[in-house]
Protein backbone atom coordinates (compact mmCIF):
# COMPACT_ATOMS: atom_id res chain seq x y z
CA UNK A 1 61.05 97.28 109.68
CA UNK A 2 61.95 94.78 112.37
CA UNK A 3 64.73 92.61 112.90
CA UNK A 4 63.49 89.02 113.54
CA UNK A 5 65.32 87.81 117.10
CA UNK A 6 66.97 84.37 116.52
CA UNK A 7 64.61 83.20 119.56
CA UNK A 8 61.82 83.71 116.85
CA UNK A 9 63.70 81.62 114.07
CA UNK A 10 63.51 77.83 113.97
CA UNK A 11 67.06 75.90 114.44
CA UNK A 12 67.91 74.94 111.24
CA UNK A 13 70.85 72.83 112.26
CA UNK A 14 72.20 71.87 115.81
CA UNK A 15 75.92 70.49 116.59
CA UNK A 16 74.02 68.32 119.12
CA UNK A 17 71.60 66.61 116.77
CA UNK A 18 72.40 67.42 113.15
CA UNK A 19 69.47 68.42 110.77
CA UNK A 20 66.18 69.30 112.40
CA UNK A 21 62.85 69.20 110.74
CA UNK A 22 61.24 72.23 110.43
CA UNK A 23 58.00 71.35 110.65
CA UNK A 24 57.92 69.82 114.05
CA UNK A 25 61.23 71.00 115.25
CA UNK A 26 63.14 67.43 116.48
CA UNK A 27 66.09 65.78 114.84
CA UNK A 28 65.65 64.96 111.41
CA UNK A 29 66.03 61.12 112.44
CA UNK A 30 63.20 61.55 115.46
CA UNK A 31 61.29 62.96 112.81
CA UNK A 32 56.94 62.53 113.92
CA UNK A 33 55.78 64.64 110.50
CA UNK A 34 57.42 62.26 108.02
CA UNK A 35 55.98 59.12 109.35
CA UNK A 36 52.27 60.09 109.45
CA UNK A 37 52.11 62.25 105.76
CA UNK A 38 53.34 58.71 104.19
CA UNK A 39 51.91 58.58 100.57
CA UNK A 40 48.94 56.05 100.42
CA UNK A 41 48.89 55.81 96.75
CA UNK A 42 45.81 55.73 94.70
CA UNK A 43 44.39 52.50 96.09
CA UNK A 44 45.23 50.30 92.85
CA UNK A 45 48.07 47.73 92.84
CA UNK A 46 49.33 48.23 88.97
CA UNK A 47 51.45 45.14 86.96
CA UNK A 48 53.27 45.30 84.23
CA UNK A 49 55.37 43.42 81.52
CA UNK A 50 58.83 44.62 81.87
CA UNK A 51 61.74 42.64 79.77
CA UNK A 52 63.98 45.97 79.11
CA UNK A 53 67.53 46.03 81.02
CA UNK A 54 67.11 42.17 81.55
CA UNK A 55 68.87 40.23 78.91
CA UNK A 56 65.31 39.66 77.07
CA UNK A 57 63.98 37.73 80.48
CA UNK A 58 60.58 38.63 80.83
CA UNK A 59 59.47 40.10 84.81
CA UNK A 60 56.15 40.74 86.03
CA UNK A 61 56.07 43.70 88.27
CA UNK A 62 53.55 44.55 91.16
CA UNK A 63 53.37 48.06 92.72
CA UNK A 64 51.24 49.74 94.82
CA UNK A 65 51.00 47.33 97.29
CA UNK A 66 50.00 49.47 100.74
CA UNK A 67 52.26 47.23 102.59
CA UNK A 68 55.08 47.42 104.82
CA UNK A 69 58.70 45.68 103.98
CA UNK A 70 58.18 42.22 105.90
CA UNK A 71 54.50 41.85 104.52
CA UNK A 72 55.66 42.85 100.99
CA UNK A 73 58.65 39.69 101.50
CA UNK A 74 55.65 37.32 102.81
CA UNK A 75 53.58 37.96 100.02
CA UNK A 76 56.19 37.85 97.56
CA UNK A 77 56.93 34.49 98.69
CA UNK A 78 53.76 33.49 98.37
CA UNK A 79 52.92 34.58 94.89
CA UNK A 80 56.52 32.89 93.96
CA UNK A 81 54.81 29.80 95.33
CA UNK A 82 51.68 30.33 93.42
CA UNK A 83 53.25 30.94 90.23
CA UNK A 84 56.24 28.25 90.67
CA UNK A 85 59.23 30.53 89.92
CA UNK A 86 61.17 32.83 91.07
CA UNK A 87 61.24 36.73 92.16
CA UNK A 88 61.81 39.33 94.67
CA UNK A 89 60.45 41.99 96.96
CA UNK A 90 62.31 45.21 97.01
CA UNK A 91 62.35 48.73 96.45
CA UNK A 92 58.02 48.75 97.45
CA UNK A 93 57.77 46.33 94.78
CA UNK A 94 57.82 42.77 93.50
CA UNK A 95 58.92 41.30 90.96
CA UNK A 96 57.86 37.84 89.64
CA UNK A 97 60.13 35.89 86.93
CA UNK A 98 58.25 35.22 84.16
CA UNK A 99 55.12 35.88 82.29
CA UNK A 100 52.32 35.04 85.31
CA UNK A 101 49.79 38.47 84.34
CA UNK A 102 46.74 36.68 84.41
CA UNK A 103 47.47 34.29 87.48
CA UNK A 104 48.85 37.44 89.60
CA UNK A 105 45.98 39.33 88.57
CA UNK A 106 43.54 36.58 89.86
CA UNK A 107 45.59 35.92 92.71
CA UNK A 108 45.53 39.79 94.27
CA UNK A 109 41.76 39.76 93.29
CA UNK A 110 41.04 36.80 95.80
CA UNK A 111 43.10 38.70 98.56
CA UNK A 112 41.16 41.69 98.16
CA UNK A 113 43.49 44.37 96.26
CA UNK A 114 41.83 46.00 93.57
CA UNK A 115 44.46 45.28 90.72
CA UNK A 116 45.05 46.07 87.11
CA UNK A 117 47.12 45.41 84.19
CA UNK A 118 49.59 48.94 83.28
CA UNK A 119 51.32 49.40 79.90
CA UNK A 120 49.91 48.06 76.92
């Protein structure tokens, strides 16, 4: 049996760059495979009830949103303006203070996102 060359072996790691990819062999940090195979989700922005871990305060909670960070923070704001309270945008998801289900459910449905209610 052969002996593979290391000319026929990817670089695994370089003193010059650090980690490289394997798939298409640049740093790890110039990476062009990562960006493109992105997960798209299923299509269907989910909220939920969630008062667990927050002192009894009741949260509604949006994911699924196919958005990027700064359009995620615009709508946020905007849906904290809808529903007159508070909130945030991180993580991929928001998070609305209070119990708004109904209003945010509306609310996506005018802009176009196909959402639904999650957990009971």
């Amino acid at each position: 049996m052969k002996k593979p060359s290391s000319s026929d072996a990817p670089v695994v790691y370089s003193s010059e760059f650090g980690r490289m990819c394997p798939a298409c062999g640049k740093p790890v940090k110039e990476c062009i495979c990562r960006k493109s195979s992105a997960p798209a989700g299923d299509g269907v922005v989910r909220i939920r009830r969630e008062s667990k871990g927050r002192g009894g305060k009741t949260v509604m909670v949006i994911s699924g949103l196919p958005l990027d960070a700064d359009a995620l923070t615009a709508l946020a704001g905007e849906l904290k303006r809808r529903c007159g309270c508070g909130g945030t945008a991180k993580d991929g998801i928001i998070e609305i203070q209070g119990d708004h289900g109904e209003l945010l459910l509306a609310e996506l449905a005018k802009r176009g996102y196909k959402a639904k209610r999650a957990g009971g």
